[in-house]
C-alpha atoms as a PDB file:
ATOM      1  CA  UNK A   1       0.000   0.000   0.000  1.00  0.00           C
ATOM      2  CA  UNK A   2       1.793   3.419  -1.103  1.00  0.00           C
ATOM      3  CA  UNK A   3       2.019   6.174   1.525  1.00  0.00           C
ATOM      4  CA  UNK A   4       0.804   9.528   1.188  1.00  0.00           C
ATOM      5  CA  UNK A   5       2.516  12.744   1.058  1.00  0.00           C
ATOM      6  CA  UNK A   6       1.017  15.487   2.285  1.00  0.00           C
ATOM      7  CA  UNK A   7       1.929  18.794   0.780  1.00  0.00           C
ATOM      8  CA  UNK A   8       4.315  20.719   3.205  1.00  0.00           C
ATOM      9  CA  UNK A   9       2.252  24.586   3.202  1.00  0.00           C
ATOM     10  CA  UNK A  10       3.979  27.682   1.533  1.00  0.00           C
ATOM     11  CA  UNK A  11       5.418  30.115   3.668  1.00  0.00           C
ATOM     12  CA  UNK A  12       3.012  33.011   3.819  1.00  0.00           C
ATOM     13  CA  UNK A  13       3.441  36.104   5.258  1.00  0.00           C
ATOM     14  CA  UNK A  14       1.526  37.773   7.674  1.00  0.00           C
ATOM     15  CA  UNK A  15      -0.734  40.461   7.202  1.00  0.00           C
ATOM     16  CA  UNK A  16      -0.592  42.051  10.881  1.00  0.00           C
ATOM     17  CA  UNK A  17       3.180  42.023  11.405  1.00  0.00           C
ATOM     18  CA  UNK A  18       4.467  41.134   7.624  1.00  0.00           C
ATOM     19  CA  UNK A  19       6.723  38.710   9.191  1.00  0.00           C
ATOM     20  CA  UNK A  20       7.248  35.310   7.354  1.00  0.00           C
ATOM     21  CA  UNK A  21       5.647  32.158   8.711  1.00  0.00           C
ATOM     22  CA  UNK A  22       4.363  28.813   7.871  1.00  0.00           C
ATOM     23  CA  UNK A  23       0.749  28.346   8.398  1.00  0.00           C
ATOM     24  CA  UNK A  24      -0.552  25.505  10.698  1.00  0.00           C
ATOM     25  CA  UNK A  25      -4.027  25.440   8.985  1.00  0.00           C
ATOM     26  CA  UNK A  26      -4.695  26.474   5.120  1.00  0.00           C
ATOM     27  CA  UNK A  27      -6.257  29.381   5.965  1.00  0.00           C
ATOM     28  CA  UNK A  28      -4.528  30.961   8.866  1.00  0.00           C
ATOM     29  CA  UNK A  29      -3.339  34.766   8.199  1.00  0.00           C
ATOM     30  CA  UNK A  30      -1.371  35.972  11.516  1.00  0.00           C
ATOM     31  CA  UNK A  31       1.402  34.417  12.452  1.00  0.00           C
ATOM     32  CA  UNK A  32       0.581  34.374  16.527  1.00  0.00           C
ATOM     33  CA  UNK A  33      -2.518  34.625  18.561  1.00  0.00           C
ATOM     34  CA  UNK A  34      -0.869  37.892  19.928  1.00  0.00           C
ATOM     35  CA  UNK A  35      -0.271  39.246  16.615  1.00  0.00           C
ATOM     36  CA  UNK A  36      -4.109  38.643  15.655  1.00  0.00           C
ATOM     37  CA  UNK A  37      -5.443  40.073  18.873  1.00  0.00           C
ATOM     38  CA  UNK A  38      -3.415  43.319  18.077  1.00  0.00           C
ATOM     39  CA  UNK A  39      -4.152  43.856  14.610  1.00  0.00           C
ATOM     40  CA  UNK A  40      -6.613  46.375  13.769  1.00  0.00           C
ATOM     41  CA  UNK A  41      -9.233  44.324  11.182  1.00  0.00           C
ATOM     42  CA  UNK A  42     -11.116  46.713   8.950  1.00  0.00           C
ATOM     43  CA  UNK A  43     -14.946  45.788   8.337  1.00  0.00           C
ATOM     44  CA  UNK A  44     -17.693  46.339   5.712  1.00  0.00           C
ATOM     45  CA  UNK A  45     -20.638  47.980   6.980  1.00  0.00           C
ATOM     46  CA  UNK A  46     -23.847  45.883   5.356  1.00  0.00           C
ATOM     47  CA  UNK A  47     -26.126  48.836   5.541  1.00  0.00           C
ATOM     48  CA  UNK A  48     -23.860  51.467   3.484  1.00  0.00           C
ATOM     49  CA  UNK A  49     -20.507  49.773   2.656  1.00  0.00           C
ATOM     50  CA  UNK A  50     -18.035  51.819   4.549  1.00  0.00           C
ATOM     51  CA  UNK A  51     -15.461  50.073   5.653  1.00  0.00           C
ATOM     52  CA  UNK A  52     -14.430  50.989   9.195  1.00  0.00           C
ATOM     53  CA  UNK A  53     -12.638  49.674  12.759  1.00  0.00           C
ATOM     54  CA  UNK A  54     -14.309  47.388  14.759  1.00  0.00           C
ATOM     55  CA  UNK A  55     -13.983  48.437  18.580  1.00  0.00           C
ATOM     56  CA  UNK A  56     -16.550  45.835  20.050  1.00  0.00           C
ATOM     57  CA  UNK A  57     -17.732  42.491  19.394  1.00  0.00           C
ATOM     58  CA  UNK A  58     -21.250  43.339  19.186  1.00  0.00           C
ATOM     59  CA  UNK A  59     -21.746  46.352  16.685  1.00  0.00           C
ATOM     60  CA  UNK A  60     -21.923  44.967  13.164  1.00  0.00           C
ATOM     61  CA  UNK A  61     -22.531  48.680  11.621  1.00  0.00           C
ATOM     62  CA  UNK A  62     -20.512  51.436  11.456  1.00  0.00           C
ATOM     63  CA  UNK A  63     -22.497  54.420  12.949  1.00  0.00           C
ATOM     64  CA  UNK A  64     -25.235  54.072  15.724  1.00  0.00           C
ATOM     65  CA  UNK A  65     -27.675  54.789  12.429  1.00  0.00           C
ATOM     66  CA  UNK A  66     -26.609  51.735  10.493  1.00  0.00           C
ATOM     67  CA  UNK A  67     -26.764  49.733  13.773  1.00  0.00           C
ATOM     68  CA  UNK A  68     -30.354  50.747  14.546  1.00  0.00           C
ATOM     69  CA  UNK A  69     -31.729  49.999  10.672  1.00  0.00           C
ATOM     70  CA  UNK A  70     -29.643  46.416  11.325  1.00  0.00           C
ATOM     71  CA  UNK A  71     -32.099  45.547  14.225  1.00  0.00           C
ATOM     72  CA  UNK A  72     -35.060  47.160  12.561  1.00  0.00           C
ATOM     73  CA  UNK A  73     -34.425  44.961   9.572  1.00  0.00           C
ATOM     74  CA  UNK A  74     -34.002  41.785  12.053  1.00  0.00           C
ATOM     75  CA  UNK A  75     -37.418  42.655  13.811  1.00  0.00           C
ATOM     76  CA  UNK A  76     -39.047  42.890  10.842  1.00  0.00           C
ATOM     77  CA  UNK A  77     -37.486  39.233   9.609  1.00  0.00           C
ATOM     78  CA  UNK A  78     -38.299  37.840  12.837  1.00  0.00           C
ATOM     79  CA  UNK A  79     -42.197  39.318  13.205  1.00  0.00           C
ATOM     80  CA  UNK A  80     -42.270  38.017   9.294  1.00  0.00           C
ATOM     81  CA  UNK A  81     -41.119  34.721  10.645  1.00  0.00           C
ATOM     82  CA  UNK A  82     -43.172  34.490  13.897  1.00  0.00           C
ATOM     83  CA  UNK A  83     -46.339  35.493  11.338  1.00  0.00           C
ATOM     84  CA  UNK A  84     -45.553  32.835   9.333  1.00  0.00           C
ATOM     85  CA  UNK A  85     -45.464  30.045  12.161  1.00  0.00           C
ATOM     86  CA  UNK A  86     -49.323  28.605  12.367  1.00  0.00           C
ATOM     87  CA  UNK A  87     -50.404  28.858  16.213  1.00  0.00           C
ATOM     88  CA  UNK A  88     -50.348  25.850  18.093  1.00  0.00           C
ATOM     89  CA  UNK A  89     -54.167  24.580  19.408  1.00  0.00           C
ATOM     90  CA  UNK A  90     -54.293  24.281  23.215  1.00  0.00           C
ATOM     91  CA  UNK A  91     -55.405  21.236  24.666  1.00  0.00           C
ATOM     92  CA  UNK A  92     -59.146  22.785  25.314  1.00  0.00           C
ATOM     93  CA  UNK A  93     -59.742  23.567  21.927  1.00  0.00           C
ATOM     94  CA  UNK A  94     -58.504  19.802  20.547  1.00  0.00           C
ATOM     95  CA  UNK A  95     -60.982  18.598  23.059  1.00  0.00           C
ATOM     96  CA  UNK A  96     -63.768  20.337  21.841  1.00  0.00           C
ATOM     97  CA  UNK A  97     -62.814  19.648  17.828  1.00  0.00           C
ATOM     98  CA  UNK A  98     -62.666  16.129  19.462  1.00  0.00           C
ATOM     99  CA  UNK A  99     -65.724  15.585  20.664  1.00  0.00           C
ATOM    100  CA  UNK A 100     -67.551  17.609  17.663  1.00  0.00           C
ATOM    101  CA  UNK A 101     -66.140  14.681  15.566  1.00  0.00           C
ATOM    102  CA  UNK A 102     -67.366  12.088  18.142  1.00  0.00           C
ATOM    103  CA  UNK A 103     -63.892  11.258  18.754  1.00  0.00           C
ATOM    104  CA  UNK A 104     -61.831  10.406  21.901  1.00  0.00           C
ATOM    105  CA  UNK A 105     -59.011  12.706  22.420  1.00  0.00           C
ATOM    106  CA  UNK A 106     -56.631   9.889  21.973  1.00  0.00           C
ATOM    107  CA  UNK A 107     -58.224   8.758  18.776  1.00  0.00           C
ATOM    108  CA  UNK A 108     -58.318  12.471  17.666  1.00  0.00           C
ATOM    109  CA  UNK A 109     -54.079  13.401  18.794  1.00  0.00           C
ATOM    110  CA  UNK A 110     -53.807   9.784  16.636  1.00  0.00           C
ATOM    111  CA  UNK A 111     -55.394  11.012  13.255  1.00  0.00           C
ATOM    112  CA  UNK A 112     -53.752  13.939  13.147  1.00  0.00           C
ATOM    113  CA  UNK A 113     -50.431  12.137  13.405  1.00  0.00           C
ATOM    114  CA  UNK A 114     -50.943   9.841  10.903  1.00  0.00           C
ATOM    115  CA  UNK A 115     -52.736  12.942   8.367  1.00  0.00           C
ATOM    116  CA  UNK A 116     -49.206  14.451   8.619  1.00  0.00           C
END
């Protein structure tokens, strides 16, 4: 059975300190945790495309404007999602459909399982 070779990785160099290293993983671009955790990353803002510093984790926007239409647009996808959803029946009201059908509740749950 023949061995296989995997490919030693190119020496790469890295974008925070420009210092030359050889990458543990294919897609690694700093050369240390330290050097990653100092280097300013610039970001795209999805709301207008500036690119800008990020300071915190949270903030995905670049102004306190772009920030606010970001969770206005997730409301809106969530309430669009929620509205979507079909409300659940309580127990009461399978009772009631139950018995209107002359069914046991158990018979009733039962059909329903085996309509879906």
């Amino acid at each position: 059975m023949a061995a296989y070779k995997h490919r030693q990785p190119e020496p790469r160099k890295c974008i925070g300190c420009g210092v030359e290293f050889i990458p543990k993983v294919s897609n690694q671009l700093f050369c240390s945790e330290q050097c990653r955790n100092r280097t300013p990353r610039l970001y795209k803002c999805p709301i207008c495309g500036t690119e800008f510093l990020k300071k915190k984790r949270d903030p995905r926007g670049c102004s306190p404007e772009c920030n606010e239409e970001l969770r206005r647009r997730e409301e809106q996808k969530e309430k669009k999602k929620h509205a979507a959803t079909p409300r659940m029946k309580t127990i009461e009201e399978i009772v009631v459909e139950a018995a209107r059908l002359h069914m046991s509740y158990g018979e009733y749950v039962a059909s329903n399982y085996f309509k879906e």
